[in-house]
C-alpha atoms as a PDB file:
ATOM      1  CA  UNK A   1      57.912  16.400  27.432  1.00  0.00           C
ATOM      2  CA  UNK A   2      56.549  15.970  30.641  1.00  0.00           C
ATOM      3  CA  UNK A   3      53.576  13.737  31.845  1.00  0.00           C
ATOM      4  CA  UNK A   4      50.731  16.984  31.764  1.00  0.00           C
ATOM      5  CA  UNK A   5      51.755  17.593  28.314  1.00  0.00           C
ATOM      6  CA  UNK A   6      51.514  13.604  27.861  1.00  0.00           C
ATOM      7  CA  UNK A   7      48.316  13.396  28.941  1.00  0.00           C
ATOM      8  CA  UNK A   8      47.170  16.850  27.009  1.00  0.00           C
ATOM      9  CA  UNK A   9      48.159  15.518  23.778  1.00  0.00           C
ATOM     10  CA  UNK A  10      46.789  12.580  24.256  1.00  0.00           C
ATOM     11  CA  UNK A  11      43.365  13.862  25.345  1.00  0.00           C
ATOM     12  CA  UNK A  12      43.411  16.447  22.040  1.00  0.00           C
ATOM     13  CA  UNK A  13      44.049  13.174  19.746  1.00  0.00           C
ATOM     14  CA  UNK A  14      41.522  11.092  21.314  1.00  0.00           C
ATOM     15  CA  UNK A  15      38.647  14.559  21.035  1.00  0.00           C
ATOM     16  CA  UNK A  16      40.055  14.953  17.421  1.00  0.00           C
ATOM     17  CA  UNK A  17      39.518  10.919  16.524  1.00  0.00           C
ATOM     18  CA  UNK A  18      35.963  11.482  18.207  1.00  0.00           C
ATOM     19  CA  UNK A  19      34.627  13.695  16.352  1.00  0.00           C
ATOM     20  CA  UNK A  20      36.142  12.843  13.064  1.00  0.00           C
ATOM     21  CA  UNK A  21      34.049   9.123  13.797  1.00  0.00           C
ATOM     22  CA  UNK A  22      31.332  11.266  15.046  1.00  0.00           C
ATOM     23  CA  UNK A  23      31.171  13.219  11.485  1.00  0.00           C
ATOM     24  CA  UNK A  24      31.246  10.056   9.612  1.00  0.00           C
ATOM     25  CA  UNK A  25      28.470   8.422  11.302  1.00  0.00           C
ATOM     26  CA  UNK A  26      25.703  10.454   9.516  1.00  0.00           C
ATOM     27  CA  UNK A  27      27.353   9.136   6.152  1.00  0.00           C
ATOM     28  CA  UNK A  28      26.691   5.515   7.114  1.00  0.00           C
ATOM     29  CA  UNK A  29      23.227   5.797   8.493  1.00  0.00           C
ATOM     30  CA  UNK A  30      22.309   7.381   5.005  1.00  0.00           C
ATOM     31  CA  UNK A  31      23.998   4.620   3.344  1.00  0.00           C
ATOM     32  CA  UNK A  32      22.237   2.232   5.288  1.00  0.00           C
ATOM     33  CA  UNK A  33      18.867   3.888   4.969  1.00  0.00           C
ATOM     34  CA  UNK A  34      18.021   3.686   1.428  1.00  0.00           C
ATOM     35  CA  UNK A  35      14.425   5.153   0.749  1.00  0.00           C
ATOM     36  CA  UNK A  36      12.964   8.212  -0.233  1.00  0.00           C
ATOM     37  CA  UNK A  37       9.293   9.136   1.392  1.00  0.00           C
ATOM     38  CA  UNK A  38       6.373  10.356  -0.435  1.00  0.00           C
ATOM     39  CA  UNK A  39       3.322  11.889   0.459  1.00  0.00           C
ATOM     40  CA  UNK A  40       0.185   9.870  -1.092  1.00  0.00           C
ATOM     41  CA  UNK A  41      -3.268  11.508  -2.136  1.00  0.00           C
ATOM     42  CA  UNK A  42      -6.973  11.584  -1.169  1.00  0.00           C
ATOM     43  CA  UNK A  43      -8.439  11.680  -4.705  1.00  0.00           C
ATOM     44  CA  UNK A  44     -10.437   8.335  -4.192  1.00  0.00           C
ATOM     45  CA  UNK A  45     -12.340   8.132  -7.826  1.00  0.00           C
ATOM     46  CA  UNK A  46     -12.405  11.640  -8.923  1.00  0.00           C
ATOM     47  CA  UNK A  47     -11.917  11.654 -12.853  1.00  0.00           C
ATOM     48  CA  UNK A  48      -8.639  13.947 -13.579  1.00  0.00           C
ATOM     49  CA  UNK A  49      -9.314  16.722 -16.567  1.00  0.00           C
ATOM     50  CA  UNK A  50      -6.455  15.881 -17.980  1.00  0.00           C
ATOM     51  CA  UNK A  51      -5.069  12.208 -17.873  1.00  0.00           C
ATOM     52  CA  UNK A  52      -1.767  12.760 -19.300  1.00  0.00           C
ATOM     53  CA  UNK A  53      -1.422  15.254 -16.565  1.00  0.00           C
ATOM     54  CA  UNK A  54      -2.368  12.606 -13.999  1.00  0.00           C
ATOM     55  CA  UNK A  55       0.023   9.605 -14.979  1.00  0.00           C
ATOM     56  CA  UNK A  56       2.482  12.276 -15.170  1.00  0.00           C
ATOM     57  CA  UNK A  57       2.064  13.296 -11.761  1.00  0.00           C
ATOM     58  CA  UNK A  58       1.812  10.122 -10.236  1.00  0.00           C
ATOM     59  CA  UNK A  59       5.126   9.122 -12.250  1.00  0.00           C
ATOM     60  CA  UNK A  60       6.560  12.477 -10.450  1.00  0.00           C
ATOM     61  CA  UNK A  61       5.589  11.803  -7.123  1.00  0.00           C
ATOM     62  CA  UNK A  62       6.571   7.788  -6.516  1.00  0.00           C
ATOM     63  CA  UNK A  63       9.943   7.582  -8.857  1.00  0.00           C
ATOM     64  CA  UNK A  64      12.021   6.163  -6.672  1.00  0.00           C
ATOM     65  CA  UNK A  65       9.436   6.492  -3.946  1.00  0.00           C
ATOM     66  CA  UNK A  66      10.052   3.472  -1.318  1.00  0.00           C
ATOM     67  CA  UNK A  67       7.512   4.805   1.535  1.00  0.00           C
ATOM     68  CA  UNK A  68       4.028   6.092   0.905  1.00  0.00           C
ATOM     69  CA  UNK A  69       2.518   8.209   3.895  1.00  0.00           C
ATOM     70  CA  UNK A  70      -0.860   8.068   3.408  1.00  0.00           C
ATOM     71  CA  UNK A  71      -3.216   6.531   0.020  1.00  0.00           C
ATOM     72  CA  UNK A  72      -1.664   5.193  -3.041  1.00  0.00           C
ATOM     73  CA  UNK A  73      -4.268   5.453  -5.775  1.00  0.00           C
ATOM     74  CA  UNK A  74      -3.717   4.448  -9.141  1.00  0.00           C
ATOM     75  CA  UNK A  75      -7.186   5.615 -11.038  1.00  0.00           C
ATOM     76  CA  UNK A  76      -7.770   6.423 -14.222  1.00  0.00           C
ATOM     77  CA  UNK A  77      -4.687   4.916 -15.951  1.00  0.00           C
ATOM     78  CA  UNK A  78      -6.512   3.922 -19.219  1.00  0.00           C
ATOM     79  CA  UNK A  79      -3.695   3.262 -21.257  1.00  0.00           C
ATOM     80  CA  UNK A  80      -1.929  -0.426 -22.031  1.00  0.00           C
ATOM     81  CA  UNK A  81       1.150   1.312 -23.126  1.00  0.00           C
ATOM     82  CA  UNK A  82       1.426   3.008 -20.241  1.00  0.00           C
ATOM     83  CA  UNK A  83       5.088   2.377 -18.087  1.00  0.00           C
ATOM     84  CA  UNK A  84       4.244   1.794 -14.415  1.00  0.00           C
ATOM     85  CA  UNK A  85       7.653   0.721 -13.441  1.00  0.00           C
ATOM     86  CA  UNK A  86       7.939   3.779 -11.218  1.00  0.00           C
ATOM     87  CA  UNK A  87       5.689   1.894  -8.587  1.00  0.00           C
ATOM     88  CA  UNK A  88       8.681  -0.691  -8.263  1.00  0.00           C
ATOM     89  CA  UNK A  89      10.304   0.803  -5.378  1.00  0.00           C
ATOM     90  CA  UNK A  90       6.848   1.075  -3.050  1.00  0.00           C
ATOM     91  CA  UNK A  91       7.497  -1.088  -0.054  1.00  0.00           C
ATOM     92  CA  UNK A  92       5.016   0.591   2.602  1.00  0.00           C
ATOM     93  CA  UNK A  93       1.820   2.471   2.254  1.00  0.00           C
ATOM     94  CA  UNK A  94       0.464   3.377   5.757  1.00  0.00           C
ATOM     95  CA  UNK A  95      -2.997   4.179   4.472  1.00  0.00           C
ATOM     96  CA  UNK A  96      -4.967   2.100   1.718  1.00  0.00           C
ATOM     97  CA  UNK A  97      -4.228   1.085  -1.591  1.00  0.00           C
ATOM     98  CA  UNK A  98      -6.825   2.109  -4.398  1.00  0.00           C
ATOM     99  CA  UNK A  99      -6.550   0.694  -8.363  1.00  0.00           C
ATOM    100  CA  UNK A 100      -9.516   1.893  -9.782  1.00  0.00           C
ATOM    101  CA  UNK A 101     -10.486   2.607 -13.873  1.00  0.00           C
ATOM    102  CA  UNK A 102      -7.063   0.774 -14.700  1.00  0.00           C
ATOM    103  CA  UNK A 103      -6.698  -0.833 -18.060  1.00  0.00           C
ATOM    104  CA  UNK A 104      -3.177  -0.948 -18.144  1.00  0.00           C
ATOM    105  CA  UNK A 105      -1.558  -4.675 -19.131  1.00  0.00           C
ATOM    106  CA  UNK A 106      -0.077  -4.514 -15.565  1.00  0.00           C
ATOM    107  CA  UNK A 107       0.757  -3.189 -12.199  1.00  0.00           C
ATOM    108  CA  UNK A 108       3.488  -4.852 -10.905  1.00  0.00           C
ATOM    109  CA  UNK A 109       4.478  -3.941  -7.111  1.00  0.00           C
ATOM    110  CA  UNK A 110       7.651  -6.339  -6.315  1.00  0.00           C
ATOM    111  CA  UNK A 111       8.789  -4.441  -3.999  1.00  0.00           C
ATOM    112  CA  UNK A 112       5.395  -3.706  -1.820  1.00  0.00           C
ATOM    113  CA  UNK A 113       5.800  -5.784   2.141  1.00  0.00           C
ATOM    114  CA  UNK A 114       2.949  -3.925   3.952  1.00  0.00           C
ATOM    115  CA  UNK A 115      -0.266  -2.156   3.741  1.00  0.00           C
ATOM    116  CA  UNK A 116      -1.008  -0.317   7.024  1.00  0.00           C
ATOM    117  CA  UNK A 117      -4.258   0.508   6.160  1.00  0.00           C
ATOM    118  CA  UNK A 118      -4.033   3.730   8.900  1.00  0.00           C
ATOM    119  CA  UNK A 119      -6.969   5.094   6.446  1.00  0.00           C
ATOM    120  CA  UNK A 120      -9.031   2.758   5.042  1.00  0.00           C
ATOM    121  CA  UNK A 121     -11.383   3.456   1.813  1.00  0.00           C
ATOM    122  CA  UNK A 122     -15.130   3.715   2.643  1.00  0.00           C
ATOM    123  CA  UNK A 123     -17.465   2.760  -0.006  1.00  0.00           C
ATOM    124  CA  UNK A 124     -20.080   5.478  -0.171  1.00  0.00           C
ATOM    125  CA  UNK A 125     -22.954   2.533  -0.681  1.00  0.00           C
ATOM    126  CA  UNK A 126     -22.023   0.168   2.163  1.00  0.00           C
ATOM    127  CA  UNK A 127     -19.894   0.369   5.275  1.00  0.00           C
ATOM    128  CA  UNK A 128     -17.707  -1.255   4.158  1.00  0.00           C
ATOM    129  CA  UNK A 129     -13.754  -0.355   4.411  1.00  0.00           C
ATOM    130  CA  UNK A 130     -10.713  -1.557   2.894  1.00  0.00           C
ATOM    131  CA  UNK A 131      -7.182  -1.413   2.859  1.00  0.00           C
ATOM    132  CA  UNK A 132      -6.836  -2.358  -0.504  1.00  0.00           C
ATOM    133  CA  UNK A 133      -9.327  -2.458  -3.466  1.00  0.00           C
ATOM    134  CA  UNK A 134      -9.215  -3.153  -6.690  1.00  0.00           C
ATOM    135  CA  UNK A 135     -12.281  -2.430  -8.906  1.00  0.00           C
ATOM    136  CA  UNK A 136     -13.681  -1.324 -12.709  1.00  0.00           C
ATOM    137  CA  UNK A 137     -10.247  -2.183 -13.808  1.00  0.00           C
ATOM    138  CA  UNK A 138      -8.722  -4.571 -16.749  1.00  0.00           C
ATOM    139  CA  UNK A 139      -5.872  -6.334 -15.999  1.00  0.00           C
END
C-alpha cells in the first residue's frame, strides 16, 4: 500500500469513529437529563364536577413529572386517604404554587428546589400576589 491509500484509510477510520461517538452522544445527554416536563393549569379555585375525575387527572399529568411549566394547583383534594406521592418528583414550577380546599393528611414535595413565580396568583379581594399560597386547607 502506498502513502495516498495510507492516508485514505486512515481518514475513512477516523470519519467512521466520528460519527459512531457522534451517535452515542444523544444517549448520554438523555441519561444525564433525567426529567420529564409537564404543562400546569389555570384552574385557580374552580370546584371540579367530578372530584375523582380531578385527583385522577392531576395523578395523570405530574407522575413522574420533575418540571412544571406554568401553575401547580392542588384544590379540592378532600380526601385523607388520598396518595399524593405522585407530586414527589416536582423540582421546578415556573409559575405559582396553589393548595387550596385540601384535607388530605399530607402533601409532601421532597423533591421541590424552586418556585419561579413567572405567574403569580392574584387574590380577587386585594392586590395582593403570590407565588405560593396555601389556604381553606387541613393539614
Amino acid at each position: 500500500m502506498n502513502s495516498s491509500h495510507i492516508f485514505i484509510l486512515l481518514v475513512a477510520c477516523i470519519a467512521s469513529f466520528s460519527t459512531s461517538l457522534a451517535l452515542e452522544r444523544p444517549k448520554q445527554k438523555e441519561n444525564v437529563r433525567h426529567g420529564k416536563i409537564c404543562i400546569g393549569t389555570n384552574g385557580r379555585m374552580s370546584v371540579p364536577s367530578n372530584r375523582e375525575h380531578h385527583y385522577r387527572n392531576l395523578r395523570d399529568r405530574y407522575t413522574n413529572c420533575t418540571y412544571v411549566d406554568g401553575n401547580l394547583e392542588l384544590t379540592w383534594l378532600q380526601d385523607e386517604n388520598l396518595d399524593l406521592s405522585f407530586l414527589e418528583h416536582i423540582r421546578e414550577v415556573t409559575g405559582y404554587v396553589l393548595i387550596s380546599h385540601v384535607d388530605v393528611r399530607r402533601i409532601i414535595l421532597p423533591s421541590l428546589q424552586i418556585v419561579r413565580g413567572r405567574t403569580l396568583f392574584k387574590l380577587t379581594v386585594q392586590d395582593d400576589e403570590f407565588a405560593l399560597i396555601v389556604t381553606l386547607s387541613k393539614m
